[in-house]
PDB file of N, CA and C in Angstrom:
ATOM      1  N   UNK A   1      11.072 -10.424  -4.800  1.00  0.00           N
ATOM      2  CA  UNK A   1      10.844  -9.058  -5.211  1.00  0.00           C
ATOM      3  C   UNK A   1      10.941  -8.164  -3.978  1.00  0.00           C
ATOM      4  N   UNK A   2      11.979  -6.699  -4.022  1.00  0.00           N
ATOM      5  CA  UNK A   2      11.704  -6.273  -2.706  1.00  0.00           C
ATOM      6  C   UNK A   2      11.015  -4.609  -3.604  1.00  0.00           C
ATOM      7  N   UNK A   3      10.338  -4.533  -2.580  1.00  0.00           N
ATOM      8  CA  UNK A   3       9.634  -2.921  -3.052  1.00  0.00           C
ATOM      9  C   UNK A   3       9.811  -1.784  -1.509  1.00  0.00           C
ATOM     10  N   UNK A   4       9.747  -0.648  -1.841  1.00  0.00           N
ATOM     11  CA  UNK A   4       9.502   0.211  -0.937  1.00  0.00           C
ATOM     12  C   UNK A   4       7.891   0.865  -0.309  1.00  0.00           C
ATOM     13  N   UNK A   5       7.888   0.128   0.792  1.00  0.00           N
ATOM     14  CA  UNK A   5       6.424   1.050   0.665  1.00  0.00           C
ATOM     15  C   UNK A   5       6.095   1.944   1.684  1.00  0.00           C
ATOM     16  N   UNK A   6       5.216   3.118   1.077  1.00  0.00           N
ATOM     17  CA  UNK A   6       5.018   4.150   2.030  1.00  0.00           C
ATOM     18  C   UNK A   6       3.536   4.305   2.615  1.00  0.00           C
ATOM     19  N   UNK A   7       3.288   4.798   3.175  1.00  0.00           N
ATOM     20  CA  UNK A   7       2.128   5.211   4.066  1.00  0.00           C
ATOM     21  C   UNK A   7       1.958   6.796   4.481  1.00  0.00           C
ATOM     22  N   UNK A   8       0.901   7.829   4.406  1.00  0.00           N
ATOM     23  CA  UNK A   8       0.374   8.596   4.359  1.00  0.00           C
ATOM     24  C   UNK A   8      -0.400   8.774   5.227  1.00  0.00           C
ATOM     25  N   UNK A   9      -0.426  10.031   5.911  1.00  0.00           N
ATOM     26  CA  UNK A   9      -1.923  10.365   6.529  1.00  0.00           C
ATOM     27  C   UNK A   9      -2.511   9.738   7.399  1.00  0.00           C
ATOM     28  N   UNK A  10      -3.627   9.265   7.840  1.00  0.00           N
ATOM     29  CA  UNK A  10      -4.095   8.678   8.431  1.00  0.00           C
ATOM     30  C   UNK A  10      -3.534   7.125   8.462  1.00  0.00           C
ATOM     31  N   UNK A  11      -3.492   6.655   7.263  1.00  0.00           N
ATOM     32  CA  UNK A  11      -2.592   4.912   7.290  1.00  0.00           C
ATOM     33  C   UNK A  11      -1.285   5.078   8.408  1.00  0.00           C
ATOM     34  N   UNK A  12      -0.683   6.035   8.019  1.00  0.00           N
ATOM     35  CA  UNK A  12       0.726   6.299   8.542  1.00  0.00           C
ATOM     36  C   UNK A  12       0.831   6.086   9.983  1.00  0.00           C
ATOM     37  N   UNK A  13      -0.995   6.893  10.552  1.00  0.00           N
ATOM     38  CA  UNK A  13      -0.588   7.283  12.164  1.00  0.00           C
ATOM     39  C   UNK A  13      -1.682   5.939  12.733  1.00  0.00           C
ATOM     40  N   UNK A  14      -2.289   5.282  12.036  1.00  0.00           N
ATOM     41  CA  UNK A  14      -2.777   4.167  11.956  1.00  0.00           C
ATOM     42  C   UNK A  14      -1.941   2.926  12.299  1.00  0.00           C
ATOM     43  N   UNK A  15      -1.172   2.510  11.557  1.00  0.00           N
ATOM     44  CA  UNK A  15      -0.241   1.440  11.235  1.00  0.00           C
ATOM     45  C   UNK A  15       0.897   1.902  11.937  1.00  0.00           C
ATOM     46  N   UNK A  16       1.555   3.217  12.222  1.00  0.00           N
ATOM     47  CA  UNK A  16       2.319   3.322  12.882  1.00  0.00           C
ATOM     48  C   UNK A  16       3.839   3.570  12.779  1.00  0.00           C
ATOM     49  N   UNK A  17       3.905   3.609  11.312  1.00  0.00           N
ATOM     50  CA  UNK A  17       5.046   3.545  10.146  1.00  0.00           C
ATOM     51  C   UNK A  17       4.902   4.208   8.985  1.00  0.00           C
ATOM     52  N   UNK A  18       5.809   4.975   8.302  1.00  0.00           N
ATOM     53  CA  UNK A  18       5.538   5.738   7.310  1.00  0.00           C
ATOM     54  C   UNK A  18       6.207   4.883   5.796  1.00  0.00           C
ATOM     55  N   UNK A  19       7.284   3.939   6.459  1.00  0.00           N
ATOM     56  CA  UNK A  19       7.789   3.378   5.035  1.00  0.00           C
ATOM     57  C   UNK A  19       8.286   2.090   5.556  1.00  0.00           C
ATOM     58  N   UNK A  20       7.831   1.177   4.885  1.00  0.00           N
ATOM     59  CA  UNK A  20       8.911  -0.491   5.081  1.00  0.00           C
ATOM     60  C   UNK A  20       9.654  -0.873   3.697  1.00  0.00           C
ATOM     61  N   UNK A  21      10.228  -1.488   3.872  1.00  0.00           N
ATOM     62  CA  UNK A  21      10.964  -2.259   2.679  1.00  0.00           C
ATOM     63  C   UNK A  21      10.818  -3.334   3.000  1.00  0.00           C
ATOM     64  N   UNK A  22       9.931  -4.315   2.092  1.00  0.00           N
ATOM     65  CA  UNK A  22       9.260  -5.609   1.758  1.00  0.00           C
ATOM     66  C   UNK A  22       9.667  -6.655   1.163  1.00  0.00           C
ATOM     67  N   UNK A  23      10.295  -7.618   1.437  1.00  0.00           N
ATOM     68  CA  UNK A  23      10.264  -8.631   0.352  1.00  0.00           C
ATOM     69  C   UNK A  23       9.247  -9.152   0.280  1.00  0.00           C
ATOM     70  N   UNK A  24       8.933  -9.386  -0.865  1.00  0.00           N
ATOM     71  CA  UNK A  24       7.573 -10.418  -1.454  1.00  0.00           C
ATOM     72  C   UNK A  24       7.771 -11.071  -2.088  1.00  0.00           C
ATOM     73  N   UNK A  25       6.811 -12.465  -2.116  1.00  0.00           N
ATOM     74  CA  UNK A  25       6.907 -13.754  -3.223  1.00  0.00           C
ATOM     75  C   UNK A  25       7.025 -12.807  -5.124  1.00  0.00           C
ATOM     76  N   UNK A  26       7.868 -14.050  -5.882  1.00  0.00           N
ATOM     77  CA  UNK A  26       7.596 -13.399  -6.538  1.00  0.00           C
ATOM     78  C   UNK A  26       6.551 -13.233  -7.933  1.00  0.00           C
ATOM     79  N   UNK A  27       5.461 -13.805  -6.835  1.00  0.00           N
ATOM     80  CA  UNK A  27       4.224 -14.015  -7.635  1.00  0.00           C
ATOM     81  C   UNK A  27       3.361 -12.665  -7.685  1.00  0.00           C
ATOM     82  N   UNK A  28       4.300 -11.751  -6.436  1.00  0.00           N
ATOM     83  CA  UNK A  28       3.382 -10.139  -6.769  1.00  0.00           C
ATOM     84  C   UNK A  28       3.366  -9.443  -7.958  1.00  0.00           C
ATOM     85  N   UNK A  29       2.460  -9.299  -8.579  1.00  0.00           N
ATOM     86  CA  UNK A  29       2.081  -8.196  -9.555  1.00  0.00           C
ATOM     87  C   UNK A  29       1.509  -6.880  -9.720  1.00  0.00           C
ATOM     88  N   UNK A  30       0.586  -7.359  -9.068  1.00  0.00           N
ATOM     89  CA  UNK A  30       0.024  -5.627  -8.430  1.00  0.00           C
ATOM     90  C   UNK A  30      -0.076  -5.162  -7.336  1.00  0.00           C
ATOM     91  N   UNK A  31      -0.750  -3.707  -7.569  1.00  0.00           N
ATOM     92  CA  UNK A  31      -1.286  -3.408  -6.159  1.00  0.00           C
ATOM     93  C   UNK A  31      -2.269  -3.976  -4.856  1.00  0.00           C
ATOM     94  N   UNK A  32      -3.033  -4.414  -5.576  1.00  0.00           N
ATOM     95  CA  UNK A  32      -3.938  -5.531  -5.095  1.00  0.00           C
ATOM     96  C   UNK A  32      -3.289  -6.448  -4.354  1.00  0.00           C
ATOM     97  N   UNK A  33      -2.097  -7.304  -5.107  1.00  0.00           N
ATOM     98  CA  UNK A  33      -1.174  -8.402  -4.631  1.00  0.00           C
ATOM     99  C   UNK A  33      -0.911  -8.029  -3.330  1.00  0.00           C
ATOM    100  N   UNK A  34       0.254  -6.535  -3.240  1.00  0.00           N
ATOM    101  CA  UNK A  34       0.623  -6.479  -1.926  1.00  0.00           C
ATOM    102  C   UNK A  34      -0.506  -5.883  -0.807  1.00  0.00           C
ATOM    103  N   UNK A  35      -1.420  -5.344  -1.610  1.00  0.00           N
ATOM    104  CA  UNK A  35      -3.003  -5.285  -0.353  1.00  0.00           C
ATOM    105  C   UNK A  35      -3.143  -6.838   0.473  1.00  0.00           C
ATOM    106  N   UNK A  36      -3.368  -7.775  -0.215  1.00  0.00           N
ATOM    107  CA  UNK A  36      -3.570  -9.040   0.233  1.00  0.00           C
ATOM    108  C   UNK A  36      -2.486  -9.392   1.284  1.00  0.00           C
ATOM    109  N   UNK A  37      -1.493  -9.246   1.191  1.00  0.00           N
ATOM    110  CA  UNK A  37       0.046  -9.489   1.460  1.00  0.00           C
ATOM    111  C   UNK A  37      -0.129  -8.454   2.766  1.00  0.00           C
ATOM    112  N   UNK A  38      -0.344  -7.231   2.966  1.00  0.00           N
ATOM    113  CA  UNK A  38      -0.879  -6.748   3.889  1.00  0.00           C
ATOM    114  C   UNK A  38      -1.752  -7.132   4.682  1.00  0.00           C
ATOM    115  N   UNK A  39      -2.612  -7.145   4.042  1.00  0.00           N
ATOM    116  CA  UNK A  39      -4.064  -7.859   5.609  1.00  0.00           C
ATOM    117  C   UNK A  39      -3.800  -8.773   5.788  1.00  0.00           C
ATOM    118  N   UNK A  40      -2.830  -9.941   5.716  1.00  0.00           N
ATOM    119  CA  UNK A  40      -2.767 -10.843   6.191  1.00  0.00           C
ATOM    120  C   UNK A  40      -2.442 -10.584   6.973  1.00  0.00           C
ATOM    121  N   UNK A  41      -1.487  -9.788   7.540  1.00  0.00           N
ATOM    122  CA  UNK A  41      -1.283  -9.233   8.728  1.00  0.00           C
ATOM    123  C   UNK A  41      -1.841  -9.587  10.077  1.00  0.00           C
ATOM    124  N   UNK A  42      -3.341  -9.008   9.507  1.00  0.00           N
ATOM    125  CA  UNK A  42      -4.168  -8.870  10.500  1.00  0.00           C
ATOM    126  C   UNK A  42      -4.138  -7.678  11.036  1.00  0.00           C
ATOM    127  N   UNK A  43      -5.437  -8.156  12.394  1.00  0.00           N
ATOM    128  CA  UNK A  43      -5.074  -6.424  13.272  1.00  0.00           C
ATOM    129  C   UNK A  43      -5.287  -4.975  12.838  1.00  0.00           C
ATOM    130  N   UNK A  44      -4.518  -4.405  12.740  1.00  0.00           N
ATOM    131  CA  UNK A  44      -4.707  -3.192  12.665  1.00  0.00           C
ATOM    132  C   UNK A  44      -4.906  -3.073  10.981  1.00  0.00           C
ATOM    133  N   UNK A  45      -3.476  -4.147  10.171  1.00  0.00           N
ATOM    134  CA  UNK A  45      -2.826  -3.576   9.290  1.00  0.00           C
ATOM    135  C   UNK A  45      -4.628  -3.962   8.218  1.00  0.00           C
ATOM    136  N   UNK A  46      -5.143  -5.096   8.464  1.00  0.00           N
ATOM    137  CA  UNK A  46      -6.833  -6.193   7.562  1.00  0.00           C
ATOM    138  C   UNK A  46      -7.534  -4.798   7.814  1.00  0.00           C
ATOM    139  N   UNK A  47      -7.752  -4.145   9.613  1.00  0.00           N
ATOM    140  CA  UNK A  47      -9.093  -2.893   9.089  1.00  0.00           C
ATOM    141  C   UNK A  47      -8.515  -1.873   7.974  1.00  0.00           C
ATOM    142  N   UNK A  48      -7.169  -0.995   8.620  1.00  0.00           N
ATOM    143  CA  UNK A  48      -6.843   0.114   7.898  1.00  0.00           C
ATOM    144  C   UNK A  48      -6.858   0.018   6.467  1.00  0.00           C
ATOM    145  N   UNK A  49      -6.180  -1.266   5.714  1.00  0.00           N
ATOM    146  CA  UNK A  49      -6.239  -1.361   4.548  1.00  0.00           C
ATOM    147  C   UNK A  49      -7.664  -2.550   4.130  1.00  0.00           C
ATOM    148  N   UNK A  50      -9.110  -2.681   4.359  1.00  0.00           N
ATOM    149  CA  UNK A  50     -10.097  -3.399   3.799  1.00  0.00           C
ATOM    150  C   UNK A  50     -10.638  -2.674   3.253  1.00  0.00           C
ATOM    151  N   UNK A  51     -11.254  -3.656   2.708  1.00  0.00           N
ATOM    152  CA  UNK A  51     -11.664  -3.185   1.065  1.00  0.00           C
ATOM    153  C   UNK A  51     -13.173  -2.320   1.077  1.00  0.00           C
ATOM    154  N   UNK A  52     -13.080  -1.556   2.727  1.00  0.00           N
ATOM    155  CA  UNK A  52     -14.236  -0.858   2.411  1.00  0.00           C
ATOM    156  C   UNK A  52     -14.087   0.153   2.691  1.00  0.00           C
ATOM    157  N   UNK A  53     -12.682   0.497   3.029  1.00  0.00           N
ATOM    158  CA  UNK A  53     -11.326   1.520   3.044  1.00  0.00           C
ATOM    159  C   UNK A  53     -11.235   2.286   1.917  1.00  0.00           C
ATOM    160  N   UNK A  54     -11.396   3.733   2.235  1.00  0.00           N
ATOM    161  CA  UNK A  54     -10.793   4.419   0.910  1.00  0.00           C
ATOM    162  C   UNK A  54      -9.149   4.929   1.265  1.00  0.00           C
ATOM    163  N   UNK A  55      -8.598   4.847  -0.138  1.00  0.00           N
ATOM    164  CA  UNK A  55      -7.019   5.209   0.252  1.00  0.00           C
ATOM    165  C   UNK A  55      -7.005   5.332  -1.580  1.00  0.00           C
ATOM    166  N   UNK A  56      -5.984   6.229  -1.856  1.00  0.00           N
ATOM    167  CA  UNK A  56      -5.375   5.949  -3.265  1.00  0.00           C
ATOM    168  C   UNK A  56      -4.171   5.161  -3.313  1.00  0.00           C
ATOM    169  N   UNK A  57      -3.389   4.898  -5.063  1.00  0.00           N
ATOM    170  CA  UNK A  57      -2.271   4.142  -4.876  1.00  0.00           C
ATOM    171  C   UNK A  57      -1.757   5.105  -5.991  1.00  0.00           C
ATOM    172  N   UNK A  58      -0.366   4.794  -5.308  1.00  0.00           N
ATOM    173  CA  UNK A  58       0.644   5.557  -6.568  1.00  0.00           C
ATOM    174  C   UNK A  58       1.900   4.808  -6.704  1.00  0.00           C
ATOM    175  N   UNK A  59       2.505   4.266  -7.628  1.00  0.00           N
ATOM    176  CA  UNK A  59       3.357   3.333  -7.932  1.00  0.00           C
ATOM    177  C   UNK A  59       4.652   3.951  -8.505  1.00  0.00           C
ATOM    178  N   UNK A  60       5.416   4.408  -7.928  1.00  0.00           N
ATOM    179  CA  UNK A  60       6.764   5.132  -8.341  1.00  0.00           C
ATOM    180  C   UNK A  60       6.320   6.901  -9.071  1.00  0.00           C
ATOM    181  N   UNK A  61       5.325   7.233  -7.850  1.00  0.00           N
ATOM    182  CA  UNK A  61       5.300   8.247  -7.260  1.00  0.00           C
ATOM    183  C   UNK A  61       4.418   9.254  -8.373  1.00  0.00           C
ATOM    184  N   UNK A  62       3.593   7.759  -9.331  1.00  0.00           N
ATOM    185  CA  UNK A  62       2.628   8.038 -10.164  1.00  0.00           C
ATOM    186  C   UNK A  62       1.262   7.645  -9.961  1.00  0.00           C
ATOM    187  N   UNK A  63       0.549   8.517  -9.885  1.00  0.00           N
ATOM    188  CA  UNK A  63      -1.152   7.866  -9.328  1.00  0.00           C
ATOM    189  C   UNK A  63      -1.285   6.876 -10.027  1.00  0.00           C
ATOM    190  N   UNK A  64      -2.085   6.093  -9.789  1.00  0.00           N
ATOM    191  CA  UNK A  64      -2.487   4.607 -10.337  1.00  0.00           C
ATOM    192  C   UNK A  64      -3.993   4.165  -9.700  1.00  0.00           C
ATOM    193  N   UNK A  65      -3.925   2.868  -9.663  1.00  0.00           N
ATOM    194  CA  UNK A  65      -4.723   1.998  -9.218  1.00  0.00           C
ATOM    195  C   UNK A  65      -4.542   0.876  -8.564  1.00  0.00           C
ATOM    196  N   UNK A  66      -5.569   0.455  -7.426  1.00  0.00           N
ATOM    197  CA  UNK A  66      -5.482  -1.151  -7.255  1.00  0.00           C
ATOM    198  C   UNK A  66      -4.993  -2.463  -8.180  1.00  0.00           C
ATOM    199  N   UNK A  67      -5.246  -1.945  -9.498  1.00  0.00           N
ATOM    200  CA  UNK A  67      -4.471  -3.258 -10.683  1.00  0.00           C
ATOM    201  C   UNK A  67      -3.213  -2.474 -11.601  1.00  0.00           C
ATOM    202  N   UNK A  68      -3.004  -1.193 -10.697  1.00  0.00           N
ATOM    203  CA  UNK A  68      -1.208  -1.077 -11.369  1.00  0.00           C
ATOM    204  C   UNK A  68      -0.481  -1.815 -11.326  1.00  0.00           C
ATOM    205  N   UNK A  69       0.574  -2.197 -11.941  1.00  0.00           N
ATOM    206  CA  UNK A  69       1.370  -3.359 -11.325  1.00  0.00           C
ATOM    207  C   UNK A  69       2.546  -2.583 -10.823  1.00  0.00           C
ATOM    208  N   UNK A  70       3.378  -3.687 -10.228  1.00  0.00           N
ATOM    209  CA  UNK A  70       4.275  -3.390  -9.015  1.00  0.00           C
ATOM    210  C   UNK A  70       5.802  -4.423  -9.550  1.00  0.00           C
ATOM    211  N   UNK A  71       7.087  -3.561  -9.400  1.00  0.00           N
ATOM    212  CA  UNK A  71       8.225  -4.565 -10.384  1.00  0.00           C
ATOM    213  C   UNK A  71       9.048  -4.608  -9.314  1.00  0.00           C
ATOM    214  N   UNK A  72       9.869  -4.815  -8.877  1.00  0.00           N
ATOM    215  CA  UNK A  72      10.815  -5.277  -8.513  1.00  0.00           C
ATOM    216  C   UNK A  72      11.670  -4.018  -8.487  1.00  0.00           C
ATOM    217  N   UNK A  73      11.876  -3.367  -6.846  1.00  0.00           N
ATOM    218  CA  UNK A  73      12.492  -1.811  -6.884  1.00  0.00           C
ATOM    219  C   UNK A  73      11.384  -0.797  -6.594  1.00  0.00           C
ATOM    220  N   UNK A  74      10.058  -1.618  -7.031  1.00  0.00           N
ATOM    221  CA  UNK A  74       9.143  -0.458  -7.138  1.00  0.00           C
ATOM    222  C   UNK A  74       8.947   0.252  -5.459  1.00  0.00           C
ATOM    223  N   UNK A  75       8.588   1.985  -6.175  1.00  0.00           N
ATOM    224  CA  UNK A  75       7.708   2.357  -4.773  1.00  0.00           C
ATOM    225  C   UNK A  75       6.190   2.598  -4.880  1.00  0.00           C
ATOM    226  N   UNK A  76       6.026   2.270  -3.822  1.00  0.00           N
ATOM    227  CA  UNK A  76       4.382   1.654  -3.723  1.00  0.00           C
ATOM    228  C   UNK A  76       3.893   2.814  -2.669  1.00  0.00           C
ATOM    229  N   UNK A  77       3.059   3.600  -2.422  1.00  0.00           N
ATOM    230  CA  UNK A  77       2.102   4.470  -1.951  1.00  0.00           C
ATOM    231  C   UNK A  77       0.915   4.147  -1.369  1.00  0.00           C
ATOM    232  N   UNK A  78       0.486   3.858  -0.336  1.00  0.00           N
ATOM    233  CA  UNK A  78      -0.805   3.995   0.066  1.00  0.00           C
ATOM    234  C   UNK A  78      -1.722   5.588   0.934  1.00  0.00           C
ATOM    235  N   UNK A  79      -2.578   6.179   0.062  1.00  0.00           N
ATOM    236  CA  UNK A  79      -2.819   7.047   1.372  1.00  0.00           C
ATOM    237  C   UNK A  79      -4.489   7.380   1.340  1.00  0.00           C
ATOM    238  N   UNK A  80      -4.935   8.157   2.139  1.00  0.00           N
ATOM    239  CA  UNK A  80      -6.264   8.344   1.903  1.00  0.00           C
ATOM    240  C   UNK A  80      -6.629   9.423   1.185  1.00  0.00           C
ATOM    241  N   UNK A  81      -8.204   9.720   0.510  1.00  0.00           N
ATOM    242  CA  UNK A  81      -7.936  10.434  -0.168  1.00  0.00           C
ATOM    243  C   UNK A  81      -7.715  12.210  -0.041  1.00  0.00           C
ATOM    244  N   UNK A  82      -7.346  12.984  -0.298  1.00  0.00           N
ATOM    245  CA  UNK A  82      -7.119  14.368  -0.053  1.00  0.00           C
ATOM    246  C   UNK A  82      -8.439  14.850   0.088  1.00  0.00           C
ATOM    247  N   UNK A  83      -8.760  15.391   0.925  1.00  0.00           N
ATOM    248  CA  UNK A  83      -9.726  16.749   1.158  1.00  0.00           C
ATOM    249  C   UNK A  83      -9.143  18.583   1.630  1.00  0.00           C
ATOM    250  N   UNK A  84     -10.021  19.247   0.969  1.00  0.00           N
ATOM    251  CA  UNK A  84     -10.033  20.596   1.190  1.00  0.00           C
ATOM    252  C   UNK A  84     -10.841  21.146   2.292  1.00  0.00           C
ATOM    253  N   UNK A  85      -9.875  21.976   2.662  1.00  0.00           N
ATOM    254  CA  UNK A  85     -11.131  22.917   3.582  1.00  0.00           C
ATOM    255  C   UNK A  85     -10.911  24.417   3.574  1.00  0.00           C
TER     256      UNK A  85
END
């Protein structure tokens, strides 16, 4: 499965990259999936994205969730959440 994924905001200047293109097993299904698939990483990529991390997800450039699922082509979104001032 290859997907596009982007990064936002703070992830972006965090991680250091605004977009990769991924292949993944093709046991990924969701968002969750490629979270995991991420922190394995380690490093930078396990703090910025753990699970005590706030960030939203948007899956072909539609808000979603951690259990949206994710197809093959998809674009995948990570960012934190918006504030006003």
């Amino acid at each position: 499965m290859q997907i596009k994924l982007r990064l936002f905001a703070g992830l972006r200047e965090t991680l250091g990259v605004s977009f990769e293109n991924l292949t993944l097993p093709d046991n990924i299904r969701t968002a969750q999936d490629v979270l995991q698939t991420l922190r394995a990483r380690g490093g930078a990529w396990a703090e910025a994205l753990s699970e005590a991390s706030a960030f939203r997800v948007a899956v072909d450039q539609t808000m979603g969730s951690i259990d949206s699922p994710v197809h093959d082509g998809a674009e995948l979104a990570f960012f934190p959440p918006v504030t006003g001032g």
